[in-house]
PDB file of N, CA and C in Angstrom:
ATOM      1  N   UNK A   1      11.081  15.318  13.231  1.00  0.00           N
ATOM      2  CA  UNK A   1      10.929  13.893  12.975  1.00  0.00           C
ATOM      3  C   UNK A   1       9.464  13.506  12.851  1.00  0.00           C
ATOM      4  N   UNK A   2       8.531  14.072  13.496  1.00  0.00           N
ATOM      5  CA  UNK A   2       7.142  13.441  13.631  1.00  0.00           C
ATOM      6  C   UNK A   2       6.381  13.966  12.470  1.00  0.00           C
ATOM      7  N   UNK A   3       6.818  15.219  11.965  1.00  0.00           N
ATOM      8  CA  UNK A   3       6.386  15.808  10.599  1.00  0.00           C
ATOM      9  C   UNK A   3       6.562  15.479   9.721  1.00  0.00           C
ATOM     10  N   UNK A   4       7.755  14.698   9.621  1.00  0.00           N
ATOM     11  CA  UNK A   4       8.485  14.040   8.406  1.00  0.00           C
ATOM     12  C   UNK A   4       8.070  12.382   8.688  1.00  0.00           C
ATOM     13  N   UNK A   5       7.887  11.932   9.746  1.00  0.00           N
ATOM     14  CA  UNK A   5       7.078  10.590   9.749  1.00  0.00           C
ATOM     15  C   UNK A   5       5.794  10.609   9.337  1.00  0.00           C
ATOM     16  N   UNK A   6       4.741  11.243   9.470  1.00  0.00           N
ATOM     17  CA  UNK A   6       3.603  12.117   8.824  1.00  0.00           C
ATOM     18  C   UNK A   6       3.604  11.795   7.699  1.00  0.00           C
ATOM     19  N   UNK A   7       4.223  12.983   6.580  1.00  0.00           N
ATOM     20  CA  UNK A   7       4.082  13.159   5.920  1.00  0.00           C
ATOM     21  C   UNK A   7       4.699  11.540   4.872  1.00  0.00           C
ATOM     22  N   UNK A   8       5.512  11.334   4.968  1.00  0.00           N
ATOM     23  CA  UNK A   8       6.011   9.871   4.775  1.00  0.00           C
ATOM     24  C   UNK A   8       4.644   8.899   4.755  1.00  0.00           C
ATOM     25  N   UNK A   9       4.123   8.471   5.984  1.00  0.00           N
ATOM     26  CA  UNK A   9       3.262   7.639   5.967  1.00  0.00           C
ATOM     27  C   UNK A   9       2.051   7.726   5.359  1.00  0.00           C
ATOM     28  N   UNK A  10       1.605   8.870   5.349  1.00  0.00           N
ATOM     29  CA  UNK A  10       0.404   9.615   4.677  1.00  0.00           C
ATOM     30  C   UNK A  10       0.887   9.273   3.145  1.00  0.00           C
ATOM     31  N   UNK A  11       1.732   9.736   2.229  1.00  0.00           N
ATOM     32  CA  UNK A  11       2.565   8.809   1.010  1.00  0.00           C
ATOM     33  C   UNK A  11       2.292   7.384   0.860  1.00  0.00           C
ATOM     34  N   UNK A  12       2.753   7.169   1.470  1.00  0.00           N
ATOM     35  CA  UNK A  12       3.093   5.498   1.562  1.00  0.00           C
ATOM     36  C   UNK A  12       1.744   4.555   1.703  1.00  0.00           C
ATOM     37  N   UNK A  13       0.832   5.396   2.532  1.00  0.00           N
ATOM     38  CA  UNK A  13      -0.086   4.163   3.061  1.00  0.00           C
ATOM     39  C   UNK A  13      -1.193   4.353   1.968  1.00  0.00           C
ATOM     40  N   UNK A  14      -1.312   5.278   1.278  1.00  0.00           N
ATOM     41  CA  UNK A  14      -2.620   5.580   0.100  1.00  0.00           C
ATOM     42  C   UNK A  14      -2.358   4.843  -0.760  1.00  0.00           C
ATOM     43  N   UNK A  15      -1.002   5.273  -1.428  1.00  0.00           N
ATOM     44  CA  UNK A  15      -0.361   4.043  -2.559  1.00  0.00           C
ATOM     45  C   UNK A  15      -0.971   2.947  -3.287  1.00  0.00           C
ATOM     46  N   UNK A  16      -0.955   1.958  -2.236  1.00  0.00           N
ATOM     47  CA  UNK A  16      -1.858   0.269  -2.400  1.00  0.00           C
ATOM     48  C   UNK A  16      -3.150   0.412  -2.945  1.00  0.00           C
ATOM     49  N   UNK A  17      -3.768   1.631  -2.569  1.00  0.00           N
ATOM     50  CA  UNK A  17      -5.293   1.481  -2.633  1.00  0.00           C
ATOM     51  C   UNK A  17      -5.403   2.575  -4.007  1.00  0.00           C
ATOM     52  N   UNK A  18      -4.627   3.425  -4.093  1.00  0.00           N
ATOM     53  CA  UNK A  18      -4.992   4.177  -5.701  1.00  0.00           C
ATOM     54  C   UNK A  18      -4.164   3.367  -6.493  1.00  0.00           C
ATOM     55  N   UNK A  19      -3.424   2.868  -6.626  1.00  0.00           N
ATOM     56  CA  UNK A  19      -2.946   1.315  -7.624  1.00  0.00           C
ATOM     57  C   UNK A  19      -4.104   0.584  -8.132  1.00  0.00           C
ATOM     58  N   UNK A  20      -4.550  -0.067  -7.040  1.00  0.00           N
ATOM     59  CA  UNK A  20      -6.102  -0.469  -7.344  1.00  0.00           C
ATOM     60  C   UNK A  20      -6.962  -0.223  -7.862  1.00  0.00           C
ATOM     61  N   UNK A  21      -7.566   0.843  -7.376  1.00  0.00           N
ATOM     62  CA  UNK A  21      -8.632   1.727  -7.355  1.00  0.00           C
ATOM     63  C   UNK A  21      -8.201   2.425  -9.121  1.00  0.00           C
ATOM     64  N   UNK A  22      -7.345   2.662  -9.319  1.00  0.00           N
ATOM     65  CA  UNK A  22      -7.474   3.224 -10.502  1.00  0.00           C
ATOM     66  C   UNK A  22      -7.084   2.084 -11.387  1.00  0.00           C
ATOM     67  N   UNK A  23      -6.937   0.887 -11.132  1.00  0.00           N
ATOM     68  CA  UNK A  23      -6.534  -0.028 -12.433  1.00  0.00           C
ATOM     69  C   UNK A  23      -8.019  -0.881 -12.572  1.00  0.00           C
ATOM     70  N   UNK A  24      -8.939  -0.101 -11.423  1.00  0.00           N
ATOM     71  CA  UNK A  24     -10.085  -1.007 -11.563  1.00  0.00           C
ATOM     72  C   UNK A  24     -11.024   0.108 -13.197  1.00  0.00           C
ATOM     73  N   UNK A  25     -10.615   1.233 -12.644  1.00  0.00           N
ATOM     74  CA  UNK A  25     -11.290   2.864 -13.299  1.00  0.00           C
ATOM     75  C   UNK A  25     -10.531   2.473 -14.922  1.00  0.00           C
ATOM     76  N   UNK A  26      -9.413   1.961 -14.854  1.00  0.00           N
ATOM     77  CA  UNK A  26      -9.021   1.790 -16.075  1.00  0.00           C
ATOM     78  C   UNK A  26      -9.460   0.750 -16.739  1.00  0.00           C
ATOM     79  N   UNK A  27     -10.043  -0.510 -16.197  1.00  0.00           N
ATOM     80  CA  UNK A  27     -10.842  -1.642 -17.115  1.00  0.00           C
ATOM     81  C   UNK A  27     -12.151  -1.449 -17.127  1.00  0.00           C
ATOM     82  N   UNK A  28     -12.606  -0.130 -16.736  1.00  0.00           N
ATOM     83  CA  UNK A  28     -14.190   0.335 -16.803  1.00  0.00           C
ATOM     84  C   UNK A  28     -13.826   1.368 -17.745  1.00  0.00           C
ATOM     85  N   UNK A  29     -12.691   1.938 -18.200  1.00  0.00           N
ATOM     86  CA  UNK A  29     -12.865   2.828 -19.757  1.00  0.00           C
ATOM     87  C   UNK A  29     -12.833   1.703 -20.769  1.00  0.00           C
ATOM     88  N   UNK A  30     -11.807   0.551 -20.456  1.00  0.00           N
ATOM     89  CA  UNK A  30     -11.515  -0.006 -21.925  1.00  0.00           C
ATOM     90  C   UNK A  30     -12.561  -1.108 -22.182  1.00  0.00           C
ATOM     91  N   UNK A  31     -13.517  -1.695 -20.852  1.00  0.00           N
ATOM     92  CA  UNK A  31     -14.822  -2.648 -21.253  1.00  0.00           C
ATOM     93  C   UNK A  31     -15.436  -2.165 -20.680  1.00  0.00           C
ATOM     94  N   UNK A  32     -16.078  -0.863 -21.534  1.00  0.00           N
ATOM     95  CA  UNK A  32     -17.919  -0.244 -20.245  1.00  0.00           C
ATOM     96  C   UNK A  32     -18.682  -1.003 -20.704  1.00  0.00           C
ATOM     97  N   UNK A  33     -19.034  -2.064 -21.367  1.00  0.00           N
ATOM     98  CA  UNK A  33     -20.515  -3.314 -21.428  1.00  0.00           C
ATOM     99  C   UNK A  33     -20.010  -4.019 -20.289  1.00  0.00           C
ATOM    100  N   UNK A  34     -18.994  -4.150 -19.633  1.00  0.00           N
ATOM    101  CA  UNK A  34     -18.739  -5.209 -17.841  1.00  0.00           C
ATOM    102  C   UNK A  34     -19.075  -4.507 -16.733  1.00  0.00           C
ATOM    103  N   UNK A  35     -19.820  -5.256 -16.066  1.00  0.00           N
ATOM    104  CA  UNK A  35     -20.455  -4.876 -14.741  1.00  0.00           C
ATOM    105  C   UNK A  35     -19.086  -4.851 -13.502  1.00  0.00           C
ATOM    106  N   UNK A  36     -18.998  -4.057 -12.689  1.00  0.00           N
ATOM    107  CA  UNK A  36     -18.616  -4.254 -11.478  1.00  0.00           C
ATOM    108  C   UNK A  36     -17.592  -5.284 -11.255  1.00  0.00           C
ATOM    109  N   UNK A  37     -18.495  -6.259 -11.049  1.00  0.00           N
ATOM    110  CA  UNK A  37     -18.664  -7.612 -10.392  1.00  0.00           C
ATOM    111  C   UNK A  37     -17.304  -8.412 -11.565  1.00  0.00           C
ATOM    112  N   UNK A  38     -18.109  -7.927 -12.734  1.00  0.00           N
ATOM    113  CA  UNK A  38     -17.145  -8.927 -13.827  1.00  0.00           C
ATOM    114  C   UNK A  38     -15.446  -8.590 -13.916  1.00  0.00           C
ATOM    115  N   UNK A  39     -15.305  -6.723 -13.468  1.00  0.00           N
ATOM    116  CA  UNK A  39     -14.041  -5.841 -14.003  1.00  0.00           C
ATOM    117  C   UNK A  39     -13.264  -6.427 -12.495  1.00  0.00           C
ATOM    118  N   UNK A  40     -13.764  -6.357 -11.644  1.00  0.00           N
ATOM    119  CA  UNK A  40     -12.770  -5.847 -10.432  1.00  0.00           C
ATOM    120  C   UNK A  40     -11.779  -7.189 -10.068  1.00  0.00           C
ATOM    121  N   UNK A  41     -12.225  -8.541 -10.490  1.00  0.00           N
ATOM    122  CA  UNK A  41     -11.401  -9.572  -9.730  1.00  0.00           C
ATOM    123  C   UNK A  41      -9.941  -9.269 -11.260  1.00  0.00           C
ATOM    124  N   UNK A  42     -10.162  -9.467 -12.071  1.00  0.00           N
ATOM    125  CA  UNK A  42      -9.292  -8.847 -13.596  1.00  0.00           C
ATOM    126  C   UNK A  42      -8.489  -7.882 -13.240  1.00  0.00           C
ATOM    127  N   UNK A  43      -8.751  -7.061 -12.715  1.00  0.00           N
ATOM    128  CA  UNK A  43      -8.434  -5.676 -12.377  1.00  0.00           C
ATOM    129  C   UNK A  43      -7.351  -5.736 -11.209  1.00  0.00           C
ATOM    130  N   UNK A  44      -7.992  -6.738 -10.686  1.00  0.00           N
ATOM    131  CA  UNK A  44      -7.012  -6.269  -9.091  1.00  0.00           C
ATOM    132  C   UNK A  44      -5.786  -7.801  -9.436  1.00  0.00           C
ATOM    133  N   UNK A  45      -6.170  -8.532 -10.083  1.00  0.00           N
ATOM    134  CA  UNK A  45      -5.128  -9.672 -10.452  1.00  0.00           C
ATOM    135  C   UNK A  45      -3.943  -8.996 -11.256  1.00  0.00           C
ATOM    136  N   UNK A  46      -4.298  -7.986 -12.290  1.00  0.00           N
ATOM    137  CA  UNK A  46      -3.405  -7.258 -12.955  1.00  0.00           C
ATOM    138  C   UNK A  46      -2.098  -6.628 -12.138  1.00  0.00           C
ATOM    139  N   UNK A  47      -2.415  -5.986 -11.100  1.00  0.00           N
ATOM    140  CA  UNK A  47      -1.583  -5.451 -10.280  1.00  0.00           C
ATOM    141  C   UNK A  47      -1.553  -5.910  -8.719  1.00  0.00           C
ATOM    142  N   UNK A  48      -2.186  -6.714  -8.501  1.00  0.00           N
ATOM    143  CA  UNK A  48      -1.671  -8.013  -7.056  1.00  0.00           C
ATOM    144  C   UNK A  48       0.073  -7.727  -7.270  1.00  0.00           C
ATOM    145  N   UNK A  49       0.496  -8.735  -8.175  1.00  0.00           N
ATOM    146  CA  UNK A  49       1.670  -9.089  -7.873  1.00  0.00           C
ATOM    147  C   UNK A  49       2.988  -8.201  -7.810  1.00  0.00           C
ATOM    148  N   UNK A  50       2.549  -6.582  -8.847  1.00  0.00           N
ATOM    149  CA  UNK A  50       3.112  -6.095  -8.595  1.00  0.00           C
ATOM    150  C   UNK A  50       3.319  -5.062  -7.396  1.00  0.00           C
ATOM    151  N   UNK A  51       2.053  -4.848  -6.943  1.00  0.00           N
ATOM    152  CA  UNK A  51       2.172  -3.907  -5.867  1.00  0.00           C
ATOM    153  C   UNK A  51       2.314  -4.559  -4.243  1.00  0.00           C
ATOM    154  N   UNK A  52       2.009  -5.889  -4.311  1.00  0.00           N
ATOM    155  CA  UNK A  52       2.710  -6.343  -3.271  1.00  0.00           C
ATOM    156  C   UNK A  52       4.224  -6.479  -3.077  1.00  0.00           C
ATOM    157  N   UNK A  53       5.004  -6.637  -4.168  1.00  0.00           N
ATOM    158  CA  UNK A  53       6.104  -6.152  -4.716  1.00  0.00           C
ATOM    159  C   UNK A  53       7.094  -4.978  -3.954  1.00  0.00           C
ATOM    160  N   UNK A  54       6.324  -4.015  -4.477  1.00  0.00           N
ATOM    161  CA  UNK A  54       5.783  -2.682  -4.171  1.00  0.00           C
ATOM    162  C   UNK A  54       6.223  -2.551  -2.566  1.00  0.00           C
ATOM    163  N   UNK A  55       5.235  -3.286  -2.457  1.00  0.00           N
ATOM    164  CA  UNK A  55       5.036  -2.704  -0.431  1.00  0.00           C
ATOM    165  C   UNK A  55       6.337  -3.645   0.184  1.00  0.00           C
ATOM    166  N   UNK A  56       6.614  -5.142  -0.236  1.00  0.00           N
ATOM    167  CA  UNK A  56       7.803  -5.900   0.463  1.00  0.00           C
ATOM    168  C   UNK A  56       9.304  -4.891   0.282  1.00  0.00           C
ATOM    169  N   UNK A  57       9.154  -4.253  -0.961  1.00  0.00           N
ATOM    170  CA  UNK A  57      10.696  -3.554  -1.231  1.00  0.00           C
ATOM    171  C   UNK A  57      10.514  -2.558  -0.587  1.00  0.00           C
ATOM    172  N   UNK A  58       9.540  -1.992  -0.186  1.00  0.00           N
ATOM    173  CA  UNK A  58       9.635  -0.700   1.066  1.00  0.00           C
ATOM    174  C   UNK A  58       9.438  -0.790   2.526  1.00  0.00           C
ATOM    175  N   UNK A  59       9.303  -1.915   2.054  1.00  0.00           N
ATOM    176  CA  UNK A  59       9.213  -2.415   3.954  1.00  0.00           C
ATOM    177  C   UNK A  59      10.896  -2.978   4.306  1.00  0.00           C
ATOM    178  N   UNK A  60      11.398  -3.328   3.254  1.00  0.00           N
ATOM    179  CA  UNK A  60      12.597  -4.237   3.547  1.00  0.00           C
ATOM    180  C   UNK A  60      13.675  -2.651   3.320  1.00  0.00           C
ATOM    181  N   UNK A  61      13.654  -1.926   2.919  1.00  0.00           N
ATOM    182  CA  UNK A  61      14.183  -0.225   3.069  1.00  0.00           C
ATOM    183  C   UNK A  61      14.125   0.280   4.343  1.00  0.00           C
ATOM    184  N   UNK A  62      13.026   0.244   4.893  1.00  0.00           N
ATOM    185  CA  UNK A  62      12.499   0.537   6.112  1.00  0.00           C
ATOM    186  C   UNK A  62      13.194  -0.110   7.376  1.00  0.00           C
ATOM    187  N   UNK A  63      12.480  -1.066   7.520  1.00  0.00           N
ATOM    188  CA  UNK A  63      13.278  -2.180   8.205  1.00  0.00           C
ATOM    189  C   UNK A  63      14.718  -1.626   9.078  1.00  0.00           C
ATOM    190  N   UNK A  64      15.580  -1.838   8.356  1.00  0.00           N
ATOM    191  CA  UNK A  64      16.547  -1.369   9.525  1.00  0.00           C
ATOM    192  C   UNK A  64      17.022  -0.303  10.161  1.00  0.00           C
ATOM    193  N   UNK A  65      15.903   0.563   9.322  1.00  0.00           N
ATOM    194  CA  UNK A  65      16.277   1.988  10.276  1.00  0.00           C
ATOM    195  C   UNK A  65      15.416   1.571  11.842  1.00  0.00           C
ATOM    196  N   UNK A  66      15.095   0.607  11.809  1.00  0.00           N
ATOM    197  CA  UNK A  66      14.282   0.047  13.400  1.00  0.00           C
ATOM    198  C   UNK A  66      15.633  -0.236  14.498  1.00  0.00           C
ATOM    199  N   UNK A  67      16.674  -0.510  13.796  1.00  0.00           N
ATOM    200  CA  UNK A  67      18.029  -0.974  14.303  1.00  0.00           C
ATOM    201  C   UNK A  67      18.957   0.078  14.756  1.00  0.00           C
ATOM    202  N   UNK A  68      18.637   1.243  14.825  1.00  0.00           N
ATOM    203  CA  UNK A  68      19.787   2.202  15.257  1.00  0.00           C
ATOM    204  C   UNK A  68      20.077   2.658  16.509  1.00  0.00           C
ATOM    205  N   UNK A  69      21.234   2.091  17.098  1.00  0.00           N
ATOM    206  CA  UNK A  69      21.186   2.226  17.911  1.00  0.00           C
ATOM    207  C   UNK A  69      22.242   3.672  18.658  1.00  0.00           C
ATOM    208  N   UNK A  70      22.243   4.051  20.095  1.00  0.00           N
ATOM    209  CA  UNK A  70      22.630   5.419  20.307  1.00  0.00           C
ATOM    210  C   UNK A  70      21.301   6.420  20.200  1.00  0.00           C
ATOM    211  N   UNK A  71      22.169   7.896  20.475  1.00  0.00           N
ATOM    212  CA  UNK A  71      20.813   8.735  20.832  1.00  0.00           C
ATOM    213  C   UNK A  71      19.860   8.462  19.869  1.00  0.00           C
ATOM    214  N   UNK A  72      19.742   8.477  18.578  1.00  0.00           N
ATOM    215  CA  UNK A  72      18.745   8.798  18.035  1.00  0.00           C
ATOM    216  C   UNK A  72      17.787   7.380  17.563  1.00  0.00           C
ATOM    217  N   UNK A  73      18.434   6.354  18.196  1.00  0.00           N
ATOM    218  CA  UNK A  73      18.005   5.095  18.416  1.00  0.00           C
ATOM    219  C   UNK A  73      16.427   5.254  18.476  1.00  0.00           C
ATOM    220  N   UNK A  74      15.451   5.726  19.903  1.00  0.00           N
ATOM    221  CA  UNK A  74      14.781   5.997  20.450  1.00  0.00           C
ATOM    222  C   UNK A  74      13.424   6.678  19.482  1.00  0.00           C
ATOM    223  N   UNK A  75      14.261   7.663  18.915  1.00  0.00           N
ATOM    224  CA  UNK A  75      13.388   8.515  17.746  1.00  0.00           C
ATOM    225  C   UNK A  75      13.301   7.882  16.620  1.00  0.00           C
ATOM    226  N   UNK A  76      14.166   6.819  16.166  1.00  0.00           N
ATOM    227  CA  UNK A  76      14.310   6.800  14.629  1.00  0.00           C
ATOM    228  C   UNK A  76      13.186   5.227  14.587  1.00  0.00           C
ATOM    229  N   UNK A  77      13.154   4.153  15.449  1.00  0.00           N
ATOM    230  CA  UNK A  77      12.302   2.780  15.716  1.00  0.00           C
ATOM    231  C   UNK A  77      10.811   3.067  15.666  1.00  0.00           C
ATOM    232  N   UNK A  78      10.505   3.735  15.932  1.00  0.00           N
ATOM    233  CA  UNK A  78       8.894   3.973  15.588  1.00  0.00           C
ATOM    234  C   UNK A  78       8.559   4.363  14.318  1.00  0.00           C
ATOM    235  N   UNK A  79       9.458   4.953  13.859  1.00  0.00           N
ATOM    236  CA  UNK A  79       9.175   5.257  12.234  1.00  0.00           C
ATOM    237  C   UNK A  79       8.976   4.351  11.028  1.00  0.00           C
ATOM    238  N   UNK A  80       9.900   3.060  11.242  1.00  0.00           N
ATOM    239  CA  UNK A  80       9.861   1.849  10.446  1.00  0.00           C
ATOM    240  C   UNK A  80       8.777   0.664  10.746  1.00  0.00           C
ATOM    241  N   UNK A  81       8.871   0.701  11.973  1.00  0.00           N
ATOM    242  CA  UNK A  81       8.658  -0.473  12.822  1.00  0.00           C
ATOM    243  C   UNK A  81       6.657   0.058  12.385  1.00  0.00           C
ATOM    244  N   UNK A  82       5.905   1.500  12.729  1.00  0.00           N
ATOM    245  CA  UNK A  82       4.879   1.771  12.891  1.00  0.00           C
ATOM    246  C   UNK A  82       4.381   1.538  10.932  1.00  0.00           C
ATOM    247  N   UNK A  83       4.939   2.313  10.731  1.00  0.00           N
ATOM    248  CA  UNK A  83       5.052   2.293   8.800  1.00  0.00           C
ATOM    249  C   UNK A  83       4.713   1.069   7.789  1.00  0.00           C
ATOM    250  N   UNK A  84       6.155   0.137   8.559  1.00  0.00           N
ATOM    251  CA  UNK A  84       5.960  -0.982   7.816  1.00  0.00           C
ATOM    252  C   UNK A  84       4.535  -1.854   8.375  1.00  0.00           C
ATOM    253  N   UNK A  85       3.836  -1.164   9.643  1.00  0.00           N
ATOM    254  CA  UNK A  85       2.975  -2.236  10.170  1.00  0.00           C
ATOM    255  C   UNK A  85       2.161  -1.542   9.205  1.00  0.00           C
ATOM    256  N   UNK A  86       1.493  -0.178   9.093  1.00  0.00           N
ATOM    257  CA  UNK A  86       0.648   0.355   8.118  1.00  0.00           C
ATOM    258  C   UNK A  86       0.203  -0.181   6.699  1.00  0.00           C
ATOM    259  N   UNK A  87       1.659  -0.098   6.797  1.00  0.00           N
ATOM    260  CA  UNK A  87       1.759  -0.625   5.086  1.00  0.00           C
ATOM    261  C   UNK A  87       1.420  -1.870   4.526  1.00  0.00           C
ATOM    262  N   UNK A  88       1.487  -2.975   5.616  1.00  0.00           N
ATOM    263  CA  UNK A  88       0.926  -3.890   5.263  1.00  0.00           C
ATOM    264  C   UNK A  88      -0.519  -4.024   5.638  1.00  0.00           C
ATOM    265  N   UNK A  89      -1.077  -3.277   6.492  1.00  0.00           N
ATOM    266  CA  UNK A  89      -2.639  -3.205   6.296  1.00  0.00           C
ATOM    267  C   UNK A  89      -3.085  -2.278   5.337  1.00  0.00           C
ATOM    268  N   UNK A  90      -2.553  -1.495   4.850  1.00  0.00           N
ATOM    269  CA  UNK A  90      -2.793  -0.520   3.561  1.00  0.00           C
ATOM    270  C   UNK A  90      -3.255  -1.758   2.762  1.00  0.00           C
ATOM    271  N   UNK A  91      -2.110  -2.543   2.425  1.00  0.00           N
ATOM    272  CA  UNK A  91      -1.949  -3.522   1.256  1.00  0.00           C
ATOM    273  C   UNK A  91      -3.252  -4.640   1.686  1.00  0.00           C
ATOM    274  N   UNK A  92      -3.421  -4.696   2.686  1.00  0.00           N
ATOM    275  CA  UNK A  92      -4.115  -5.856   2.900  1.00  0.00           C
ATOM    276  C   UNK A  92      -5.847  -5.017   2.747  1.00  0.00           C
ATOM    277  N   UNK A  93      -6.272  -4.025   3.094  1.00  0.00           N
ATOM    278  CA  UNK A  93      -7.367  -3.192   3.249  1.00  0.00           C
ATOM    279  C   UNK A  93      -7.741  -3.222   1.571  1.00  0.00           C
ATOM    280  N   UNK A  94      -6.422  -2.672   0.665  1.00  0.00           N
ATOM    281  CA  UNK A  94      -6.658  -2.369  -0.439  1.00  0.00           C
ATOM    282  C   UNK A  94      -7.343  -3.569  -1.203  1.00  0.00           C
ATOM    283  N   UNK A  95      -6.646  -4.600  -1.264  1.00  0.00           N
ATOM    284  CA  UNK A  95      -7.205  -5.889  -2.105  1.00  0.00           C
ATOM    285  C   UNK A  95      -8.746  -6.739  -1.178  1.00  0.00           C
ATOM    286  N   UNK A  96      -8.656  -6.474   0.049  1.00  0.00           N
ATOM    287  CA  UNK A  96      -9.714  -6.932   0.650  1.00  0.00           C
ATOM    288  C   UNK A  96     -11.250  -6.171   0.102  1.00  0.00           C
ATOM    289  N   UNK A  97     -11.155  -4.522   0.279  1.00  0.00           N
ATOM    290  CA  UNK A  97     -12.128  -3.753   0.164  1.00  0.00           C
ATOM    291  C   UNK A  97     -12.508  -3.955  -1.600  1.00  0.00           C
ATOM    292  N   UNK A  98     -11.120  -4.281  -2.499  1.00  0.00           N
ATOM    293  CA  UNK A  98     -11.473  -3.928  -3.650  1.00  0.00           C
ATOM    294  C   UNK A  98     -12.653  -5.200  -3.937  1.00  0.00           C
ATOM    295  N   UNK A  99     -12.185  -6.538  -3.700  1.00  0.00           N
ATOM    296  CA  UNK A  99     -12.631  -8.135  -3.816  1.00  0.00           C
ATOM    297  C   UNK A  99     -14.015  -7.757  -3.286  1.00  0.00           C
ATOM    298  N   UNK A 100     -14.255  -6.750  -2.420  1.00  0.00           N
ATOM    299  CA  UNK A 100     -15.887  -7.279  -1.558  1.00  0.00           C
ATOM    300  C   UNK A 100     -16.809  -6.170  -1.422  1.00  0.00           C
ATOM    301  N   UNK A 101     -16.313  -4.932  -2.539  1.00  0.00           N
ATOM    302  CA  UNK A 101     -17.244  -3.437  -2.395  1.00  0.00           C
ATOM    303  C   UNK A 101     -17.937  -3.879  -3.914  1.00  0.00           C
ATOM    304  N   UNK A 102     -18.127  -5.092  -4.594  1.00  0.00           N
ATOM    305  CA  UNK A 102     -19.282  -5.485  -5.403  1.00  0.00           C
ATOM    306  C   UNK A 102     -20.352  -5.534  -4.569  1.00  0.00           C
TER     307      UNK A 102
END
């Protein structure tokens, strides 16, 4: 279980930030005369809405495996419950760092 929560979260939590990060790399091939400053708010508006998207439909997947109850109750609540908290600072790290590393 802890290998497979691992490896899961390690997935999941990069996600938000290479979404970004490469849709910023992609409006610096198609306008290299724009600075930085000019590409990245464009860039990260492009895919805001979808990758928050993104993170609510995998958090709401997640989610009730927090609910199981019986033996494996115990083992299975940290997996969703820790994940979905990740995931929304993934998401929140990603658009914060992208808006303010001009």
């Amino acid at each position: 279980m802890s290998l497979f929560a691992l490896i899961f979260s390690i997935g999941i939590l990069v996600d938000d930030a290479i979404v970004v990060v490469e849709n910023i790399h992609r409006h610096q091939q198609l306008f290299p005369g724009k600075t930085l400053r000019e590409l990245i708010p464009g860039a990260v508006d492009e895919v805001g809405g979808p990758t928050i998207l993104a993170t609510l439909t995998v958090i709401a997947a997640l989610l009730p495996m927090a609910f199981v109850s019986g033996l494996m109750g115990p083992y299975m609540s940290p997996i969703p419950i820790n994940a979905s908290m990740g995931m929304l600072l993934s998401l929140a790290i990603a658009f914060v760092d992208e808006r303010h590393s001009v």
